[in-house]
Protein backbone atom coordinates (compact mmCIF):
# COMPACT_ATOMS: atom_id res chain seq x y z
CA UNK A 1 57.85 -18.86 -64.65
CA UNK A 2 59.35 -15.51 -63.33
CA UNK A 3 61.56 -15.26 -60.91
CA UNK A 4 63.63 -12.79 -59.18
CA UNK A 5 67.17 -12.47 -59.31
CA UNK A 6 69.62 -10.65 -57.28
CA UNK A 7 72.22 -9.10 -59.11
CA UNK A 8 74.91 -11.47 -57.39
CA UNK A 9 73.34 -14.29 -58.90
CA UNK A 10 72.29 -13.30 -62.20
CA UNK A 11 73.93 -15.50 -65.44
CA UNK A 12 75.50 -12.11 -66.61
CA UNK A 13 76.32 -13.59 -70.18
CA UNK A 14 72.70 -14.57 -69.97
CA UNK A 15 71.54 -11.53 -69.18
CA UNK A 16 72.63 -8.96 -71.68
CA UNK A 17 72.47 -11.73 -74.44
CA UNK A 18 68.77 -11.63 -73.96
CA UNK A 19 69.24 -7.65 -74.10
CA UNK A 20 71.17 -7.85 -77.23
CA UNK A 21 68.85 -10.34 -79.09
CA UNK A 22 65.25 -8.28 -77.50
CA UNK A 23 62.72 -7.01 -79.76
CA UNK A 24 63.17 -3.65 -77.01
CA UNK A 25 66.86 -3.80 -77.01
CA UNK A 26 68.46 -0.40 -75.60
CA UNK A 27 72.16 0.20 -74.52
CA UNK A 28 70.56 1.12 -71.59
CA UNK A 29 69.68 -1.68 -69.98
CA UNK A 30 72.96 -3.74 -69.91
CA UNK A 31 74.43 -4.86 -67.17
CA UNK A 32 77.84 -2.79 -67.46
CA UNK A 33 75.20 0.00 -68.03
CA UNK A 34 73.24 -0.57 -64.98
CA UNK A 35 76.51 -1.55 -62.88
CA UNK A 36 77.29 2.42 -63.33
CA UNK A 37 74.14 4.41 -62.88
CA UNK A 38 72.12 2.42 -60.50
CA UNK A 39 72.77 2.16 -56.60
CA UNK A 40 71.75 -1.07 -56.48
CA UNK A 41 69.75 -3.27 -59.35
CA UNK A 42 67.88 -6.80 -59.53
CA UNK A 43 66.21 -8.53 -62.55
CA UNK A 44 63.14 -10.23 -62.56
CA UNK A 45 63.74 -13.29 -64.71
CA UNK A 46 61.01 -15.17 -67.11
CA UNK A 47 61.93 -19.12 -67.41
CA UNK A 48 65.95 -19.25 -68.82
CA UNK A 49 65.95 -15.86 -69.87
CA UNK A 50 63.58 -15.30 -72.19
CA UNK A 51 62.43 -12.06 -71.25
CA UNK A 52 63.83 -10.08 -68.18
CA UNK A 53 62.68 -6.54 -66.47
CA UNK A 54 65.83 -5.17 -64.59
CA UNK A 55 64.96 -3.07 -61.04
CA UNK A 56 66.63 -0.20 -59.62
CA UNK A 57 66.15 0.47 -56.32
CA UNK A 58 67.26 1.87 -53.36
CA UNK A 59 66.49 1.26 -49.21
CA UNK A 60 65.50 4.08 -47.18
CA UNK A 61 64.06 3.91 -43.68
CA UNK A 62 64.58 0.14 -43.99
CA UNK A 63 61.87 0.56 -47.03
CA UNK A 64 63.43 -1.48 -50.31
CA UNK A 65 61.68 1.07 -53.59
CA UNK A 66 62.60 0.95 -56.73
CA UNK A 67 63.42 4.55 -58.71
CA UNK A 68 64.58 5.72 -61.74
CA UNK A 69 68.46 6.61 -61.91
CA UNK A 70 69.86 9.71 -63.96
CA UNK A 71 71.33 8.85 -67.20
CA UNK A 72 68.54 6.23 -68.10
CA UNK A 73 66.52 7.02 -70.15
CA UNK A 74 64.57 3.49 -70.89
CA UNK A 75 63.96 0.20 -69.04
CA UNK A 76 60.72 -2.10 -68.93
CA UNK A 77 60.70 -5.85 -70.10
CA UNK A 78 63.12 -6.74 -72.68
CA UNK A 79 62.08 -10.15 -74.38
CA UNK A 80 62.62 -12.47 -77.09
CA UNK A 81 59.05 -13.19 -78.12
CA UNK A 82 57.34 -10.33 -79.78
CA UNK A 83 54.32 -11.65 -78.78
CA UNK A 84 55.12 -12.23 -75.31
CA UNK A 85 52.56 -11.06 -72.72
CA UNK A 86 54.49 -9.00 -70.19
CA UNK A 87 51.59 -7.67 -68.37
CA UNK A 88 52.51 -10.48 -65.43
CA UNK A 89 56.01 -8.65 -64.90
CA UNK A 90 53.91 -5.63 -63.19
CA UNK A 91 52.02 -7.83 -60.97
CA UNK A 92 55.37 -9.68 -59.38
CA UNK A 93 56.81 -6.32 -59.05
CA UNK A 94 54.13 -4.36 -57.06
CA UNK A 95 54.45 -7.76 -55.21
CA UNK A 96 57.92 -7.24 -54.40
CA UNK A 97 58.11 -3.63 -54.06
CA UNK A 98 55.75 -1.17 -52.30
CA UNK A 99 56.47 1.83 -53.94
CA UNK A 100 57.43 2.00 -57.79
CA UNK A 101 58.67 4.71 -60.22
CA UNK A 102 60.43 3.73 -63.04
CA UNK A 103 60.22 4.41 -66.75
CA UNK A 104 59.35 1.74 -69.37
CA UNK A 105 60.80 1.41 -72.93
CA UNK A 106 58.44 2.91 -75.82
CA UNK A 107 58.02 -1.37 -76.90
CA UNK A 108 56.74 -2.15 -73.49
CA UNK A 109 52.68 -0.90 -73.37
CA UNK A 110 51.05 -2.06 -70.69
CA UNK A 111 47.26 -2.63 -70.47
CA UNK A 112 46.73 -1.57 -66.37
CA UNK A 113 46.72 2.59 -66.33
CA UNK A 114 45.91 2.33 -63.16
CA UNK A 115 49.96 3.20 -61.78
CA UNK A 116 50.97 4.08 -65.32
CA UNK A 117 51.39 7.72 -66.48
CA UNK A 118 52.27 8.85 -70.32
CA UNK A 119 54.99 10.34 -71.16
CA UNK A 120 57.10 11.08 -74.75
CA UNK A 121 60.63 11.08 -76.73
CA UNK A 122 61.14 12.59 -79.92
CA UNK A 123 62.83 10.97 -82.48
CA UNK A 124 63.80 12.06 -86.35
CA UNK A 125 63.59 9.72 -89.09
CA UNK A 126 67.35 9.50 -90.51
CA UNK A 127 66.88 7.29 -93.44
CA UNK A 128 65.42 10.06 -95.60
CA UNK A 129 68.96 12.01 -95.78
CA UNK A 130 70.25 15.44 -94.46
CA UNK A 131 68.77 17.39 -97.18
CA UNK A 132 65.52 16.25 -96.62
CA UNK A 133 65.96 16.40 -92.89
CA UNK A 134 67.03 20.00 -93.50
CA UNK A 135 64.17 21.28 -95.40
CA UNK A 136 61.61 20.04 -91.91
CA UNK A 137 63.28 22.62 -89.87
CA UNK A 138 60.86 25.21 -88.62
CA UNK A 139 61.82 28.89 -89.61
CA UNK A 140 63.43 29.46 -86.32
CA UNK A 141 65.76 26.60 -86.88
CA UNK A 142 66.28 27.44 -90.44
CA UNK A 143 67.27 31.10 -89.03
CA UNK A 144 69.70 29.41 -85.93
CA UNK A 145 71.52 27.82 -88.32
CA UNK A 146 72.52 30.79 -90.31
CA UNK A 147 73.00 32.76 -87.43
CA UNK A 148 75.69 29.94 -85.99
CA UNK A 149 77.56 29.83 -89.29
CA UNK A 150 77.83 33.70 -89.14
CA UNK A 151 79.49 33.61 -85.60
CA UNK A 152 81.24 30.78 -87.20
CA UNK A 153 81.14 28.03 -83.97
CA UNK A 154 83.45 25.21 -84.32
CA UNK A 155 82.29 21.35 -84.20
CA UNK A 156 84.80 19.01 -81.64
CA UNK A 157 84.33 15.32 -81.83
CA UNK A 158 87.53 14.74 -79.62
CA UNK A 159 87.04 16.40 -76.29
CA UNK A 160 87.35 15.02 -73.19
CA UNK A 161 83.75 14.26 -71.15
CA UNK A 162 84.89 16.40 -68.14
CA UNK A 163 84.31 19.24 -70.64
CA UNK A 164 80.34 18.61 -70.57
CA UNK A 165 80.40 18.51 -67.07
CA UNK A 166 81.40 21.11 -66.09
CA UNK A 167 79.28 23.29 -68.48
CA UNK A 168 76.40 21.12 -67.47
CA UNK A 169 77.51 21.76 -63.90
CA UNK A 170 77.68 25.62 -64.51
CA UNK A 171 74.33 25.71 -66.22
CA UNK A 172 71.90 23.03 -65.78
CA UNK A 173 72.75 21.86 -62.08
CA UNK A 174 70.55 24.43 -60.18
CA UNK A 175 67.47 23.16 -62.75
CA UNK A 176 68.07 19.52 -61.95
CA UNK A 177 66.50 18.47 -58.24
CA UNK A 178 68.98 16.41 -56.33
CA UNK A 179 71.88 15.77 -58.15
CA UNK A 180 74.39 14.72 -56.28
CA UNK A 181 78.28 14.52 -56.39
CA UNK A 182 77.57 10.92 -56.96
CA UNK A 183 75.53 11.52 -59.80
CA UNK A 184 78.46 13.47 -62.01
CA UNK A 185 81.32 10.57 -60.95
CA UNK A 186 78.23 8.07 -62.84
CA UNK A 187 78.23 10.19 -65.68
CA UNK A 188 81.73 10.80 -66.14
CA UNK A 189 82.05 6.74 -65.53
CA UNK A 190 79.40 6.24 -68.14
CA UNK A 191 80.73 8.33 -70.56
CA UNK A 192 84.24 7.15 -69.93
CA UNK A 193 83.44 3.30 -70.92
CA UNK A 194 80.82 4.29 -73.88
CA UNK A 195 83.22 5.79 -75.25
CA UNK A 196 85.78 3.13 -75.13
CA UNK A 197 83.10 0.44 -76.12
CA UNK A 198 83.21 2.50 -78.94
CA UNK A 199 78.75 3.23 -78.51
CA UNK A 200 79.42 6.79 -77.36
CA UNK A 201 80.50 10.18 -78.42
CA UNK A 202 80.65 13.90 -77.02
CA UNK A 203 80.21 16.93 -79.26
CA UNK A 204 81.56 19.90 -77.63
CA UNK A 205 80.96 23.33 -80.22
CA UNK A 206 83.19 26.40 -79.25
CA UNK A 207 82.92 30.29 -80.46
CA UNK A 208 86.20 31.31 -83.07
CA UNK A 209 88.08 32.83 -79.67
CA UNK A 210 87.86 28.54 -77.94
CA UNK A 211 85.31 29.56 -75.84
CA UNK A 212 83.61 26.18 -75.02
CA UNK A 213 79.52 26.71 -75.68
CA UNK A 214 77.88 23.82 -75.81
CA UNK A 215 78.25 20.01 -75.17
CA UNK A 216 76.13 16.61 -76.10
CA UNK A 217 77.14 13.25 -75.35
CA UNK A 218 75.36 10.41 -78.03
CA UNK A 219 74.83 6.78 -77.22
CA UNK A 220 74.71 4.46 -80.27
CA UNK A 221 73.27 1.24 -79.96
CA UNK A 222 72.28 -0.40 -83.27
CA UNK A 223 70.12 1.68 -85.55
CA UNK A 224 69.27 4.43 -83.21
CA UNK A 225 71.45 6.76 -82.06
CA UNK A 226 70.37 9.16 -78.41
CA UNK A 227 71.39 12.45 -77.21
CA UNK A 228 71.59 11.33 -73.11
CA UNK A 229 72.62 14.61 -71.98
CA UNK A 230 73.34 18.24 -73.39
CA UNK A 231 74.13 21.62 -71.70
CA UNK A 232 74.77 24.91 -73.30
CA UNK A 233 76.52 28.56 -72.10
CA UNK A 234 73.05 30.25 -71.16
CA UNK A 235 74.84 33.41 -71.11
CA UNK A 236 75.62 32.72 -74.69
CA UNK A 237 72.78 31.75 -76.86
CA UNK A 238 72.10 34.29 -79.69
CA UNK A 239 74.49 32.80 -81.43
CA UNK A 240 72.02 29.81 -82.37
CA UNK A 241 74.35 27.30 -80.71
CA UNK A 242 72.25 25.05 -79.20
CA UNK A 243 70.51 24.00 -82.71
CA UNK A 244 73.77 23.71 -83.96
CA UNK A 245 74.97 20.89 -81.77
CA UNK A 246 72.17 19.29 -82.88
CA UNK A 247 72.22 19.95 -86.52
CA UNK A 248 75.56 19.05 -86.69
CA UNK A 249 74.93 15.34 -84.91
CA UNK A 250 71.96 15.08 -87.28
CA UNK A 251 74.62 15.56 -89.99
CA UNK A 252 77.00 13.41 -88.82
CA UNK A 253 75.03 10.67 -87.57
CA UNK A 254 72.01 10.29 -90.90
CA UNK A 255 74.65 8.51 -92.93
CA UNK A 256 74.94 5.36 -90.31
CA UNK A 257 71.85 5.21 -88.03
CA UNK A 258 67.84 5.26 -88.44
CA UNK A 259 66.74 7.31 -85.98
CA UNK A 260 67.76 10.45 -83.76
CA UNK A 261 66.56 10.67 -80.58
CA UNK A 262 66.72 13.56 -78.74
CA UNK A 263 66.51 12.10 -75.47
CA UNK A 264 63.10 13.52 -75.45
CA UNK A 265 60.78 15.68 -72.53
CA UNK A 266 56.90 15.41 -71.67
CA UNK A 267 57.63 19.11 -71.14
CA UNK A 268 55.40 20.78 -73.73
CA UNK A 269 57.99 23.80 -74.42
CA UNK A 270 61.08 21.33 -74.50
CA UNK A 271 58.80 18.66 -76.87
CA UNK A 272 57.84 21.74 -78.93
CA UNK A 273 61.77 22.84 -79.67
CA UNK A 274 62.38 18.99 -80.69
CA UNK A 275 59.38 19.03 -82.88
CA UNK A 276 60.69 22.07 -84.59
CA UNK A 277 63.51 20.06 -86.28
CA UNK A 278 60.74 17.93 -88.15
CA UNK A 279 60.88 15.29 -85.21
CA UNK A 280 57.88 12.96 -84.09
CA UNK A 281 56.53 11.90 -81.12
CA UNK A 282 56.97 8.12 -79.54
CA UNK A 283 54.46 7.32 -76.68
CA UNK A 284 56.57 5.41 -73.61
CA UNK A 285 55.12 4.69 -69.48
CA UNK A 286 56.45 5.67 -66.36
CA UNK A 287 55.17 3.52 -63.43
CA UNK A 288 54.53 5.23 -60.26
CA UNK A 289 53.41 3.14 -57.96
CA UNK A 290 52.65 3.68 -54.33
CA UNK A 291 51.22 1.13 -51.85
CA UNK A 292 52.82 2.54 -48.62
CA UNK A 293 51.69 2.17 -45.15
CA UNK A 294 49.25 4.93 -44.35
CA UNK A 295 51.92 6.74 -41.94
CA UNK A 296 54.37 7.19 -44.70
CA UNK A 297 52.21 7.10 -47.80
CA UNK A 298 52.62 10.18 -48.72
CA UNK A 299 56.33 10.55 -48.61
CA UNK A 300 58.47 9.71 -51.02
CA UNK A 301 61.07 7.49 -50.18
C-alpha cells in the first residue's frame, strides 16, 4: 500500500536507507538534500519503505503544486525491487496534486505519456581511462585544450563555493528565469555540507595573472560522479577554458568513478557541446501535469 507522508512524520533513517540501498539511488534525493533545496517536501511511501517518490511543492493562491527546485537534477521513485511496478505512484500523485512538474530519474520510465515529456543527460563512460577518453574529443575540443595549456590556466581544487557564485551570479543569472536570493543561500548551503560530507567538490580554473575564469561544483555519490552547476567569464572564453574545467574533472575523476555526468540539457546546442567530448545520451521524464480549474488553468502556479 502507498501512502503519503508529511515530512514531519517521515522515519528519516527509513527514508534515505531505502535511498541508499535503491536500484535509482541519487545523492539527490536524500533527505538532508531535499531539507536544503526544496521549500517544502513530502514522500509518498509504498508499504515499510520499500519504494518511496519524494514531492516538492509549494502553495500559491491557497493551490498546494508540486515543482521542480534548482539544484536537482533527478527525483522519481526510488525502490528496492527492480522489478517493482511504479506506474501506481503517478496515479496517487495526480490524486493529490492538481498541477505537477517534476523531473524523474533516468531508472524511473513510465508507461502513461500522456503528462510525461522526454528529456536527456549526457554522461561519459569513465572506466575506459583518460587516454581513451581523450582520443573521443571532437576536433574543437582537441583544439580547446591546446589553446588552454598555451594561456596556461591553473586548476584549484581548494576554493571556497562563494567563488562560483559569484561568477555564476555575474554571468549566468540574467539567463536563468527566477532565481531568487533564496535560491543562491540553497546553493551555497548545498555546497557547504557536500562538501563536508565529503560527496562534493568545486573546481575553480584561473588565467596565470589569478584572474578567476571558470567554476564547477561535482557531486559524487557512488559510481557516478555530476557536474550540478558551472559558470564561466563570458568575456573570457578564447582561451578554451570552459573545456578545460571539464577535461580536467574528467582527469581527475576516471581513476575513482564510472561515469561523468555533465548535468546534462534537452537543449540541442548545449547536448551537442557535451556530445563533443565522446559523451552519450541517457533518456529521463519530466512530468507536467495540469488538471486546474478552468479559471486558472492556464496559469502556472
Amino acid at each position: 500500500m502507498i501512502n503519503y507522508i508529511k515530512r514531519k512524520d517521515l522515519d528519516i533513517a527509513k527514508f534515505d536507507t531505502c535511498i541508499e540501498n535503491s536500484v535509482q539511488s541519487r545523492i539527490s534525493a536524500f533527505s538532508w538534500y531535499l531539507d536544503i533545496v526544496a521549500d517544502n517536501w513530502d514522500v509518498l511511501v509504498l508499504d515499510d519503505y520499500k519504494a518511496v517518490m519524494p514531492v516538492t511543492w509549494r502553495k500559491k493562491v491557497g493551490i498546494k503544486y508540486v515543482y521542480p527546485p534548482l539544484w536537482l537534477l533527478e527525483l522519481g521513485v526510488f525502490s528496492l525491487d527492480e522489478s517493482l511496478d511504479i506506474q501506481p505512484f503517478l496515479a496517487i500523485l495526480y490524486s493529490k496534486f492538481k498541477f505537477v512538474e517534476l523531473r524523474l530519474n533516468t531508472t524511473n520510465q513510465f508507461l502513461n505519456s500522456d503528462c510525461l515529456l522526454p528529456k536527456q543527460f549526457q554522461y561519459l563512460d569513465l572506466k575506459i581511462g583518460y587516454e581513451a577518453i581523450l582520443k573521443g574529443y571532437n576536433r574543437n575540443r582537441k583544439r580547446e585544450i591546446v589553446k588552454a595549456n598555451k594561456h596556461h590556466l591553473i586548476e584549484n581544487w581548494t576554493d571556497n563555493p562563494e567563488k562560483l557564485i559569484a561568477i555564476f551570479k555575474e554571468n549566468i543569472a540574467e539567463r536563468v528565469k527566477g532565481i531568487s536570493d533564496k535560491d543562491y543561500t540553497n546553493l551555497l548551503n548545498l555546497m557547504n555540507l557536500s562538501i563536508e560530507k565529503g560527496v562534493g567538490e568545486l573546481l575553480t580554473i584561473y588565467d596565470e595573472n589569478n584572474k578567476l575564469l571558470a567554476a564547477a561544483f561535482f557531486l559524487k555519490h557512488k559510481n557516478k560522479v555530476t557536474q550540478l552547476v558551472c559558470a564561466s567569464d563570458i568575456s573570457n572564453r578564447k582561451n578554451g577554458v570552459h573545456t578545460f574545467f571539464n577535461d580536467r574533472a574528467i582527469f581527475k575523476y576516471q581513476s575513482h568513478f564510472d561515469i561523468y555526468n555533465f548535468g546534462g540539457s534537452s537543449m540541442e546546442n548545449i547536448a551537442n557541446y557535451y556530445l563533443s567530448f565522446g559523451s552519450k545520451t541517457e533518456k529521463y521524464q519530466q512530468i507536467k501535469y495540469n488538471n486546474l480549474p478552468f479559471f486558472i488553468k492556464l496559469l502556472k502556479p
